[in-house]
N, C-alpha and C. Protein backbone atom coordinates (compact mmCIF):
# COMPACT_ATOMS: atom_id res chain seq x y z
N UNK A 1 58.94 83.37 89.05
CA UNK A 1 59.20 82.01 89.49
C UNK A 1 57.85 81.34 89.79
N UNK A 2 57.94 80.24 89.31
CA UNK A 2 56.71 79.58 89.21
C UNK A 2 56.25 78.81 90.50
N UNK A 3 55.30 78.16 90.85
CA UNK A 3 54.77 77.61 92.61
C UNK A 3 55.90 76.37 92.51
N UNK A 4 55.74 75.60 91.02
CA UNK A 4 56.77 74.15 90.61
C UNK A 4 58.31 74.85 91.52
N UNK A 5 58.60 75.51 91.33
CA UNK A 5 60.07 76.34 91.11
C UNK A 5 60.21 76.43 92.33
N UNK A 6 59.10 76.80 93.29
CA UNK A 6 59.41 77.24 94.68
C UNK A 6 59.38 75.79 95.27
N UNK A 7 58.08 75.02 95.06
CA UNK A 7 58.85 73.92 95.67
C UNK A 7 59.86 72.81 95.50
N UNK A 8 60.34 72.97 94.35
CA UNK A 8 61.92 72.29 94.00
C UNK A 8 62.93 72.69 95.32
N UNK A 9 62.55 74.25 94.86
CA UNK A 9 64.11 75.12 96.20
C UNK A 9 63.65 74.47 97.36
N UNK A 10 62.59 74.37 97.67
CA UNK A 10 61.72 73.67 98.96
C UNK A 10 62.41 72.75 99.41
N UNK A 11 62.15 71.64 98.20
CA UNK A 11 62.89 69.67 98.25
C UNK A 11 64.18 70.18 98.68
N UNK A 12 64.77 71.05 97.79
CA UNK A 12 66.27 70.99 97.69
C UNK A 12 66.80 71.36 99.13
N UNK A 13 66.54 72.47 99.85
CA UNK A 13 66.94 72.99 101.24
C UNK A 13 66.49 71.68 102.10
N UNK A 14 65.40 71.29 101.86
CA UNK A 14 64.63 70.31 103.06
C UNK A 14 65.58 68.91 102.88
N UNK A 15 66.65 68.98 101.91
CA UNK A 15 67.35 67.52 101.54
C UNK A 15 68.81 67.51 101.89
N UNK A 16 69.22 69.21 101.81
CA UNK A 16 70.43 69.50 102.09
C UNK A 16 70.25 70.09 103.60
N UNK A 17 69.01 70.12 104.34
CA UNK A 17 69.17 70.31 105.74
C UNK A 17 69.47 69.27 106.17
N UNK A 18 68.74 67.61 106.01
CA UNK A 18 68.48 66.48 106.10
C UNK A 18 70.56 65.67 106.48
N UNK A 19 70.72 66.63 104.89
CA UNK A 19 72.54 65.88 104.70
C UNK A 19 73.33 66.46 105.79
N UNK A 20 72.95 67.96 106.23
CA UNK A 20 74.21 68.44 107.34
C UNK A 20 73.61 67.91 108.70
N UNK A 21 72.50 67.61 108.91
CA UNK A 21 72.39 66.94 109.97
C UNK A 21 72.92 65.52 110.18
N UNK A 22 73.13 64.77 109.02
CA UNK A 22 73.37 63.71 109.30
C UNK A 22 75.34 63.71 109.45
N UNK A 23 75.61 64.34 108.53
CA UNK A 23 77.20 64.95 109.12
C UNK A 23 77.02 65.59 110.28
N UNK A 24 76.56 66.05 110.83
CA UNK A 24 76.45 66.62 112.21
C UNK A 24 76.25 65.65 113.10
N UNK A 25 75.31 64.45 112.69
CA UNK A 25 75.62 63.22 113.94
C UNK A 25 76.85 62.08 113.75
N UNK A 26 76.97 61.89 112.88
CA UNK A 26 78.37 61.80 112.43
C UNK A 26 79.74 62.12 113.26
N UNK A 27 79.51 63.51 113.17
CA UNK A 27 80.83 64.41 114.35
C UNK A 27 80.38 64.32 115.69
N UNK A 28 79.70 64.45 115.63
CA UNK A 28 78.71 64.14 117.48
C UNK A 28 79.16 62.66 117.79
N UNK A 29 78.82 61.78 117.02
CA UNK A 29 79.04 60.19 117.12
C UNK A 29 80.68 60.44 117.49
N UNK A 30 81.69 61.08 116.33
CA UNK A 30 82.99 61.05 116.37
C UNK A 30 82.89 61.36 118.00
N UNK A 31 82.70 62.10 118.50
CA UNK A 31 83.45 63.29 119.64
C UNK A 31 82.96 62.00 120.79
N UNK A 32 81.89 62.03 120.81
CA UNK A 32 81.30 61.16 122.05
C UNK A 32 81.76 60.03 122.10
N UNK A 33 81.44 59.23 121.07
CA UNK A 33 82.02 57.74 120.75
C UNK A 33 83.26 57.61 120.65
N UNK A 34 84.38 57.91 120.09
CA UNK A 34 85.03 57.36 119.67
C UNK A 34 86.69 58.21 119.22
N UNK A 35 86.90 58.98 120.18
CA UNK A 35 87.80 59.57 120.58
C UNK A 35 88.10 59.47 122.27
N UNK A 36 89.46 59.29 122.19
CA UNK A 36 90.49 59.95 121.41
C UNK A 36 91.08 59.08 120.69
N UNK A 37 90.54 57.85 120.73
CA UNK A 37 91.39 56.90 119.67
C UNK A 37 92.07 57.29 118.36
N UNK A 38 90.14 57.67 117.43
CA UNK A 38 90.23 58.02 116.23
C UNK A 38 90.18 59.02 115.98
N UNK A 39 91.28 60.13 116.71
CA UNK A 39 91.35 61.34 116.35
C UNK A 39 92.03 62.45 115.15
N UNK A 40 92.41 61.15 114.14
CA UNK A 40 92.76 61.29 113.08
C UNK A 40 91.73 61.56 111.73
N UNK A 41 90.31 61.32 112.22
CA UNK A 41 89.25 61.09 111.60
C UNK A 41 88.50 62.71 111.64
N UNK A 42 89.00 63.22 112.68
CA UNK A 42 88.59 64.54 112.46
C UNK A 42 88.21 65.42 111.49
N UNK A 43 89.58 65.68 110.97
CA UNK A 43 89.64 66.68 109.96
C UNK A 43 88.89 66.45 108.94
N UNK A 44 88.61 64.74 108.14
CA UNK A 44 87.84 64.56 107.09
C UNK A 44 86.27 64.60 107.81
N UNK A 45 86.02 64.35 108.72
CA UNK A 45 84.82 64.40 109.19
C UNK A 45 83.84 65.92 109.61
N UNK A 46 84.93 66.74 109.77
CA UNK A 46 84.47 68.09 110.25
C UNK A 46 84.62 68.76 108.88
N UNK A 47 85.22 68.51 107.92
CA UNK A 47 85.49 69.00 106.82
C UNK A 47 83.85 68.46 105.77
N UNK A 48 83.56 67.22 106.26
CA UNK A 48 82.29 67.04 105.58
C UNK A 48 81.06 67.58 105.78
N UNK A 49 80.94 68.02 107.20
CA UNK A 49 79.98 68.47 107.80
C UNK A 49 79.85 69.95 107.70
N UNK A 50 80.73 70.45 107.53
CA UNK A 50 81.11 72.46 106.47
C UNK A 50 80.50 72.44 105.68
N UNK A 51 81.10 71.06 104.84
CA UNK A 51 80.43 71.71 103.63
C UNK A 51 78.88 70.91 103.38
N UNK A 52 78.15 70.68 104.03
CA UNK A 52 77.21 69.82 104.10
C UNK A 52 76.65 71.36 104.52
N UNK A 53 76.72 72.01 105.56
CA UNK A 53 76.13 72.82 106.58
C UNK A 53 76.46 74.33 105.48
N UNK A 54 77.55 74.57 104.53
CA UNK A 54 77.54 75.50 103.82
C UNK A 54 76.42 74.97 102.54
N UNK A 55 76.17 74.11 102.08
CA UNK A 55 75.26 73.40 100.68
C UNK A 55 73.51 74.01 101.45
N UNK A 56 73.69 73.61 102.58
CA UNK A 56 72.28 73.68 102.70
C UNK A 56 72.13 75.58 103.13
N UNK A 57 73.31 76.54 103.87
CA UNK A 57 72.75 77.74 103.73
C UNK A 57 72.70 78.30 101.87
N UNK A 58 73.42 77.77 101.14
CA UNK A 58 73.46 78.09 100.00
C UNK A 58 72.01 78.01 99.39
N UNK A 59 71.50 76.59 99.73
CA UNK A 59 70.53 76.29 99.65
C UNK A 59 69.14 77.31 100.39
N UNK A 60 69.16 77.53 101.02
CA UNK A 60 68.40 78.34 101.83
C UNK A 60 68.47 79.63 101.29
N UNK A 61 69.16 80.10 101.17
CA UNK A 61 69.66 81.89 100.47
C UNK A 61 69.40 81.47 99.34
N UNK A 62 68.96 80.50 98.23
CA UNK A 62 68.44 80.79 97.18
C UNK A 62 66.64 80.92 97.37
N UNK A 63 66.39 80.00 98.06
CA UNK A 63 64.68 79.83 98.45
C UNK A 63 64.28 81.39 99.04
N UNK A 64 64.92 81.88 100.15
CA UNK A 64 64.61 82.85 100.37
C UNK A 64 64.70 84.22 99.44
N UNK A 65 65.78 84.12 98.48
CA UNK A 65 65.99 85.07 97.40
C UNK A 65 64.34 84.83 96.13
N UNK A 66 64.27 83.44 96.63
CA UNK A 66 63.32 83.66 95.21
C UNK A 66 61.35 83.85 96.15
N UNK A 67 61.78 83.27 97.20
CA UNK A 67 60.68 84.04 97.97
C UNK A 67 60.17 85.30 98.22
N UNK A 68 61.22 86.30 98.01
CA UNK A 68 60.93 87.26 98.51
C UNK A 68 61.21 88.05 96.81
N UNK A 69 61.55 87.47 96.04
CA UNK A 69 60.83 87.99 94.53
C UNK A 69 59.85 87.64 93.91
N UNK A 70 58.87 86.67 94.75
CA UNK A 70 57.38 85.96 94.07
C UNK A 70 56.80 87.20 94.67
């Protein structure tokens, strides 16, 4: 794997950490703000933030897989 290669996985984790954090303030916003009104908003909201927070370990377990084969 080439230095180009490592820092792509780099961008890519550092972009998909970026996305579950922002679903993570998102659900934070939900919980604090704006419940119990809109507590119907949950499920699609916690459901975005999974898989936001699963993209970026995916993301991560490839960088580290190819880190530790350079």
């Amino acid at each position: 794997m080439t230095d180009e290669d490592l820092k792509s996985l780099e961008k890519a984790v550092k972009k998909a950490k970026r996305i579950a954090s922002e679903r993570a303030s998102e659900l934070h916003d939900l919980v604090e703000d704006r419940l119990p009104a809109a507590y119907e908003e949950i499920p699609a909201v916690a459901q975005a933030t999974y898989e936001a927070c699963q993209a970026w370990a995916e993301a991560n377990a490839r960088l580290k897989a190819a880190e530790a084969a350079a």
